[in-house]
C-alpha atoms as a PDB file:
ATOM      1  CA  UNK A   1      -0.424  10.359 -14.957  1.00  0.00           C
ATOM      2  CA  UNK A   2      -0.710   7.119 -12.639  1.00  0.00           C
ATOM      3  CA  UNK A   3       1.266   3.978 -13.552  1.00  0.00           C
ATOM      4  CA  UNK A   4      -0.738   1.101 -13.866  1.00  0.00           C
ATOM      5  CA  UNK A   5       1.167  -2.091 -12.547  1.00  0.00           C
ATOM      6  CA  UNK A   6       1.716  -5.102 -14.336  1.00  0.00           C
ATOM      7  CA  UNK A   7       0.011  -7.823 -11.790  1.00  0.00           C
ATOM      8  CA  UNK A   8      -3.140  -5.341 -12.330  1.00  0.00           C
ATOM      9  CA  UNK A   9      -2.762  -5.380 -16.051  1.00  0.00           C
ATOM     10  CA  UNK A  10      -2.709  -8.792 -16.048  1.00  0.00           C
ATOM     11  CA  UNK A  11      -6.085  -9.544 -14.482  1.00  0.00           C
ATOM     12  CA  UNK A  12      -7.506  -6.748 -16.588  1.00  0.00           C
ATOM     13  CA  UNK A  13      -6.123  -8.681 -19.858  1.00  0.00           C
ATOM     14  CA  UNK A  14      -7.364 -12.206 -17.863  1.00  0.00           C
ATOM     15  CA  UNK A  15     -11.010 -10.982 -17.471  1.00  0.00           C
ATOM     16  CA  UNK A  16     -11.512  -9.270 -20.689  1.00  0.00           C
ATOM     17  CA  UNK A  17     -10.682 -12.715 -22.605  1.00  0.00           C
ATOM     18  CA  UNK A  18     -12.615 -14.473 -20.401  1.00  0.00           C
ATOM     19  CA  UNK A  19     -15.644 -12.175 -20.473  1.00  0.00           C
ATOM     20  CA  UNK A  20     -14.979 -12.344 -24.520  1.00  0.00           C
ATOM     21  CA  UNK A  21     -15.183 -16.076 -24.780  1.00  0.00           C
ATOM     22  CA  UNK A  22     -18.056 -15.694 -22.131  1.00  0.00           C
ATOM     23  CA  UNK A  23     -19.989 -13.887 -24.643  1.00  0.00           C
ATOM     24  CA  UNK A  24     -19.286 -15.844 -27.920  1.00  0.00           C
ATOM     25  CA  UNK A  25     -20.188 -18.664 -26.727  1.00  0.00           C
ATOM     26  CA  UNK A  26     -20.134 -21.757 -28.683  1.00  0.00           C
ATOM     27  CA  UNK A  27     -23.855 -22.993 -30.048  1.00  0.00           C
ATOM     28  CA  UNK A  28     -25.541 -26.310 -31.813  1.00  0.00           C
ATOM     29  CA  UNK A  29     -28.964 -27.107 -32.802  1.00  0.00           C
ATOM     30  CA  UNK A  30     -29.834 -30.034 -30.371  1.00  0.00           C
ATOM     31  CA  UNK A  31     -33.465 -32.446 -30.701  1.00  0.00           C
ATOM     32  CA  UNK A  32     -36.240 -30.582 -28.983  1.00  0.00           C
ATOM     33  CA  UNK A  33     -37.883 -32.445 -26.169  1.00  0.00           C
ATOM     34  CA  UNK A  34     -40.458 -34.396 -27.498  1.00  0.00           C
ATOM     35  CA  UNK A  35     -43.671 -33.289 -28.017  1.00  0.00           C
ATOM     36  CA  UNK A  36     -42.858 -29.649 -27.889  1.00  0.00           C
ATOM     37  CA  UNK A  37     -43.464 -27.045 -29.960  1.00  0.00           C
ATOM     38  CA  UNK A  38     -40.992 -24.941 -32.159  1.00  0.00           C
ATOM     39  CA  UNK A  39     -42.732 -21.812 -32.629  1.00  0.00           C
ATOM     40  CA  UNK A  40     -40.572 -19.181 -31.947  1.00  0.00           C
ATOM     41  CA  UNK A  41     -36.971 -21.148 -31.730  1.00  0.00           C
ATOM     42  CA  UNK A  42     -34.223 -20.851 -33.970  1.00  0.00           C
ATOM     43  CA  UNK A  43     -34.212 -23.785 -35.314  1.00  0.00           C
ATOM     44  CA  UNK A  44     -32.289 -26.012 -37.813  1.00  0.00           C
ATOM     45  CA  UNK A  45     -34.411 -28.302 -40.246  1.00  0.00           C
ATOM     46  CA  UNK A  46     -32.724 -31.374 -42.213  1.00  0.00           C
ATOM     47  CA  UNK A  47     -34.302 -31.577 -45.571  1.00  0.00           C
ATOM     48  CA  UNK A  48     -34.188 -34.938 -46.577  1.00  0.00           C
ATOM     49  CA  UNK A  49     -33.520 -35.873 -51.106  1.00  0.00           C
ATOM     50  CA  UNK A  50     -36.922 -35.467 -51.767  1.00  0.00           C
ATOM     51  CA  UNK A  51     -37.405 -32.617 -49.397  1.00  0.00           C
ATOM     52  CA  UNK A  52     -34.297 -30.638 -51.186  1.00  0.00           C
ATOM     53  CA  UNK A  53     -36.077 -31.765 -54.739  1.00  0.00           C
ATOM     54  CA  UNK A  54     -39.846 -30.570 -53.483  1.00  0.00           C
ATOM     55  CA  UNK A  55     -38.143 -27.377 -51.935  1.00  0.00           C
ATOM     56  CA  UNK A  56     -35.766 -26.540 -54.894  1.00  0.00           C
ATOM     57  CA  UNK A  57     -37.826 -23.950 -56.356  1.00  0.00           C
ATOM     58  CA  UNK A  58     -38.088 -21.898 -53.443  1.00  0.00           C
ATOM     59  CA  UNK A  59     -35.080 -22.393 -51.780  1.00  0.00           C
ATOM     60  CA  UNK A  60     -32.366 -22.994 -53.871  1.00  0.00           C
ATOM     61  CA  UNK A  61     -30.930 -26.476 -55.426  1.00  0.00           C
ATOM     62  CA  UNK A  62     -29.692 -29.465 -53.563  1.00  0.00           C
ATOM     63  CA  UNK A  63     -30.199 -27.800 -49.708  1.00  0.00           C
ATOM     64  CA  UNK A  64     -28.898 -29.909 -47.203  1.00  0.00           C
ATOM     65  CA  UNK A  65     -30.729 -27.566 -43.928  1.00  0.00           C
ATOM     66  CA  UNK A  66     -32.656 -24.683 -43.372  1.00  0.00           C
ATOM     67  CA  UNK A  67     -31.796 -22.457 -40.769  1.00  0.00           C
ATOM     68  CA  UNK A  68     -34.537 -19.704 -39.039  1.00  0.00           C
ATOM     69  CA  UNK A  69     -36.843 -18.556 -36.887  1.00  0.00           C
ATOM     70  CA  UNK A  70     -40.113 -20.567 -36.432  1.00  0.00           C
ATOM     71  CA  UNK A  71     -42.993 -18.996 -37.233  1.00  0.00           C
ATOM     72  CA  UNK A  72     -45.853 -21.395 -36.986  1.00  0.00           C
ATOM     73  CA  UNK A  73     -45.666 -24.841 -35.814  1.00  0.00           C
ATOM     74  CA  UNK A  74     -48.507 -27.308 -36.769  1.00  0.00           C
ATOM     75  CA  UNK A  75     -49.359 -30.745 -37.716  1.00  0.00           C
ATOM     76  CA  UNK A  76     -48.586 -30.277 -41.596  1.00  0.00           C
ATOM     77  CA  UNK A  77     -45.603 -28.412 -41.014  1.00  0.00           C
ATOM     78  CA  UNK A  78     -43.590 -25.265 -40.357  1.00  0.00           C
ATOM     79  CA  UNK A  79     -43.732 -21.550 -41.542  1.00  0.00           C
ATOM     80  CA  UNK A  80     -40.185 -20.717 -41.278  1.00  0.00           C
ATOM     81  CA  UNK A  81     -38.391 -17.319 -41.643  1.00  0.00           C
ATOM     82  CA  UNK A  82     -34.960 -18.238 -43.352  1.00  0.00           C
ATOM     83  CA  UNK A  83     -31.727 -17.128 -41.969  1.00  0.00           C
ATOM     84  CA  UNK A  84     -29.606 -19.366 -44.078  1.00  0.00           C
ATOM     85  CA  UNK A  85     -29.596 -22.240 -46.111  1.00  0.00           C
ATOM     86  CA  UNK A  86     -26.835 -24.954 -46.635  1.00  0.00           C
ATOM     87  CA  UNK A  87     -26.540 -26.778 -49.498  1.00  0.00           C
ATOM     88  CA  UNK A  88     -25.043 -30.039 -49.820  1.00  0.00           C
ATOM     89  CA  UNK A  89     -21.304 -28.734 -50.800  1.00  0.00           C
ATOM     90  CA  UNK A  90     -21.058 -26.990 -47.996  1.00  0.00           C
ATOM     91  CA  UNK A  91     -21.848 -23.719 -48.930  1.00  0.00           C
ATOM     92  CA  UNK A  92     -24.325 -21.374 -47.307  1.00  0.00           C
ATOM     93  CA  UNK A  93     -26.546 -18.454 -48.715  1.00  0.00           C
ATOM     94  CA  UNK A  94     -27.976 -15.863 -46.073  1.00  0.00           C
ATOM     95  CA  UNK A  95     -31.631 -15.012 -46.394  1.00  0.00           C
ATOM     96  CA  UNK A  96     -33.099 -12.072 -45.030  1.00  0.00           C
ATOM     97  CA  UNK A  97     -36.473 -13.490 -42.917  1.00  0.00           C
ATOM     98  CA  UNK A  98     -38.397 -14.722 -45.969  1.00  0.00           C
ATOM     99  CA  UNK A  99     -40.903 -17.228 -45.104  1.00  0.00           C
ATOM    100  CA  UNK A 100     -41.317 -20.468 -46.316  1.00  0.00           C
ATOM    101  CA  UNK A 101     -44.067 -23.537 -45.658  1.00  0.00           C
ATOM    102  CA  UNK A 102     -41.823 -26.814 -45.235  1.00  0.00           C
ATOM    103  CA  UNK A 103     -43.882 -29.963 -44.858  1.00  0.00           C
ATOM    104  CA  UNK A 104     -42.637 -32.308 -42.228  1.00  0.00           C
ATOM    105  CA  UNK A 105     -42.889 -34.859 -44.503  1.00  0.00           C
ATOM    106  CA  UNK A 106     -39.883 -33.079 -46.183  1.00  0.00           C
ATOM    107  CA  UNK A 107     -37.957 -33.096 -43.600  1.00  0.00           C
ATOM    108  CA  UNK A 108     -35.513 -35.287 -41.543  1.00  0.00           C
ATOM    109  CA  UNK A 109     -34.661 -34.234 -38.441  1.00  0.00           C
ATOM    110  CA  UNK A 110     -35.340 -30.836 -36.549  1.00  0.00           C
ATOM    111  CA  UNK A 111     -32.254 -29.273 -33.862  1.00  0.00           C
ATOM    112  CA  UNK A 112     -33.208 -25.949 -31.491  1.00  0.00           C
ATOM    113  CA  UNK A 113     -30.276 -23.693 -31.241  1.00  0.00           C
ATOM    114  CA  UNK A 114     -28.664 -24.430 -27.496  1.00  0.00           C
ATOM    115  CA  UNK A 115     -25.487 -23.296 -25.485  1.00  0.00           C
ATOM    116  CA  UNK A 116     -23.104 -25.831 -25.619  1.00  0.00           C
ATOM    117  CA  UNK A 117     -20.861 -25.735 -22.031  1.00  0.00           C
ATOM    118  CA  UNK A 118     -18.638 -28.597 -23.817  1.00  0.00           C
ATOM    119  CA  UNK A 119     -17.773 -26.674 -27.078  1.00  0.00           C
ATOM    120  CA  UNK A 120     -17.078 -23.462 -25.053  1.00  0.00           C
ATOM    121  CA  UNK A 121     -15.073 -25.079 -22.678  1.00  0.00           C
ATOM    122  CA  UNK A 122     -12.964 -26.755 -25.438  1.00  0.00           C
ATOM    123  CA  UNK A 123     -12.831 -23.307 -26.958  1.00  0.00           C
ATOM    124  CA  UNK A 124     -12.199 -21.663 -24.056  1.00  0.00           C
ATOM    125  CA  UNK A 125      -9.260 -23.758 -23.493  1.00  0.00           C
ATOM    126  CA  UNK A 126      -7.629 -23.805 -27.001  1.00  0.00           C
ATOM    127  CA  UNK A 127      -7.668 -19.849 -26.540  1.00  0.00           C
ATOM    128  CA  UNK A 128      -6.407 -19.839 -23.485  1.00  0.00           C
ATOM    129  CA  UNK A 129      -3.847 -22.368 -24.702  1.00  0.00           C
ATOM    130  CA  UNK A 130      -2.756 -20.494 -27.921  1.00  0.00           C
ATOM    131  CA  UNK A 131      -2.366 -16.882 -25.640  1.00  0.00           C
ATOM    132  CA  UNK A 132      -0.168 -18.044 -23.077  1.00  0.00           C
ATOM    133  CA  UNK A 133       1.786 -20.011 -26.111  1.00  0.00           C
ATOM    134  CA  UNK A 134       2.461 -16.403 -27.654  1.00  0.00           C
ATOM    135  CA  UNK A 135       2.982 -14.988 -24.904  1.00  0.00           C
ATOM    136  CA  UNK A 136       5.734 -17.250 -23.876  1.00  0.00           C
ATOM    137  CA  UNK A 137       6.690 -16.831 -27.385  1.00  0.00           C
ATOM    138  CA  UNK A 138       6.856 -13.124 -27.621  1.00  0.00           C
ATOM    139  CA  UNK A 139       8.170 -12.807 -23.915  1.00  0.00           C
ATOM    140  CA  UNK A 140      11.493 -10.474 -23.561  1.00  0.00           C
ATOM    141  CA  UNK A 141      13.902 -12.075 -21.093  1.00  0.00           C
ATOM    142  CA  UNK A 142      15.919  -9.070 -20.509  1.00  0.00           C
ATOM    143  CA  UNK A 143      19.166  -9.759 -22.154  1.00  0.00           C
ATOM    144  CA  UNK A 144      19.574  -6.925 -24.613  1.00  0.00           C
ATOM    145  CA  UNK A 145      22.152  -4.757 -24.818  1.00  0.00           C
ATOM    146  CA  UNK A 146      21.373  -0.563 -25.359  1.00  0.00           C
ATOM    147  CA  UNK A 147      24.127   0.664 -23.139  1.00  0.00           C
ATOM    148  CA  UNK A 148      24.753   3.148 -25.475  1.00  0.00           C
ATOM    149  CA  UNK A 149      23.941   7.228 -24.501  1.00  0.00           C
ATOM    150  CA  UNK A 150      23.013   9.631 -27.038  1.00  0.00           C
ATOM    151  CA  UNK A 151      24.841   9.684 -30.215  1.00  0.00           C
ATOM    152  CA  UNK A 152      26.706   6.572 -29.873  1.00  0.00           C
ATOM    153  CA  UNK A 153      29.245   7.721 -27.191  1.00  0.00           C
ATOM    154  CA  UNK A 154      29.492   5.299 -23.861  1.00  0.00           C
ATOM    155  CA  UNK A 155      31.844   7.084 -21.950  1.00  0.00           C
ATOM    156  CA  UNK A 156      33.638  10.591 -21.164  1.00  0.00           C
ATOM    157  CA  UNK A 157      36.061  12.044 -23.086  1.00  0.00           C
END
């Protein structure tokens, strides 16, 4: 069986994390440009008192967002297919696609799901940060003992 070094190890282990964090990147719902459309986005919608009161029956009580795909975007509102809604205490239920009409009028704000280079890269580093921590941590330094051969003796008789 071949013996793998260390140095190659090493940049194995280096471009596996990276290609991890790489991959689960870090996200946020940013404005859309103006005057565009959603349809189609992942989107996050801010429901505003009366919008969580209006939508209440459908949705759930005091929602604080509604998370999902657009369907339809028009001038009376959107046709969303839920993901997940947030409610003002912070928790969040997980819906399975069902739609729902939400009136802009309902609504305060509207985000599209982006990549955010920032929030990786702050990730990215507090990783990187907390694996060379352990490994410094967890690092052997060489200075045990084990002389011993088998059954305890350590020299001839």
């Amino acid at each position: 069986m071949p013996v793998i070094g260390v140095g190659y190890r090493r940049r194995l282990a280096a471009t596996v994390a990276a290609s991890v964090v790489g991959l689960c990147g870090c996200y946020g719902y940013a404005p859309p440009p103006s005057g565009s459309s959603l349809a189609g986005t992942e989107a996050q919608l801010q429901l505003s008192d009366s919008g969580a009161v209006v939508l209440a029956s459908k949705i759930g009580p005091a929602a604080e967002s509604i998370t999902g795909r657009i369907v339809t975007d028009s001038a009376p509102g959107y046709v969303v297919s839920i993901l997940s809604v947030k409610q003002r205490d912070g928790n969040e239920t997980f819906w399975h696609g069902e739609r729902v009409v939400v009136d802009r009028t309902l609504i305060t704000g509207a985000g599209t799901r982006r990549f955010s280079p920032s929030r990786t890269a702050l990730f990215s580093g507090i990783i990187s940060a907390g694996l060379v921590a352990a490994r410094l941590a967890f690092q052997g330094h060489g200075s045990g003992g084990g002389g011993g051969g088998i059954g305890g003796h350590t020299g001839s008789q």
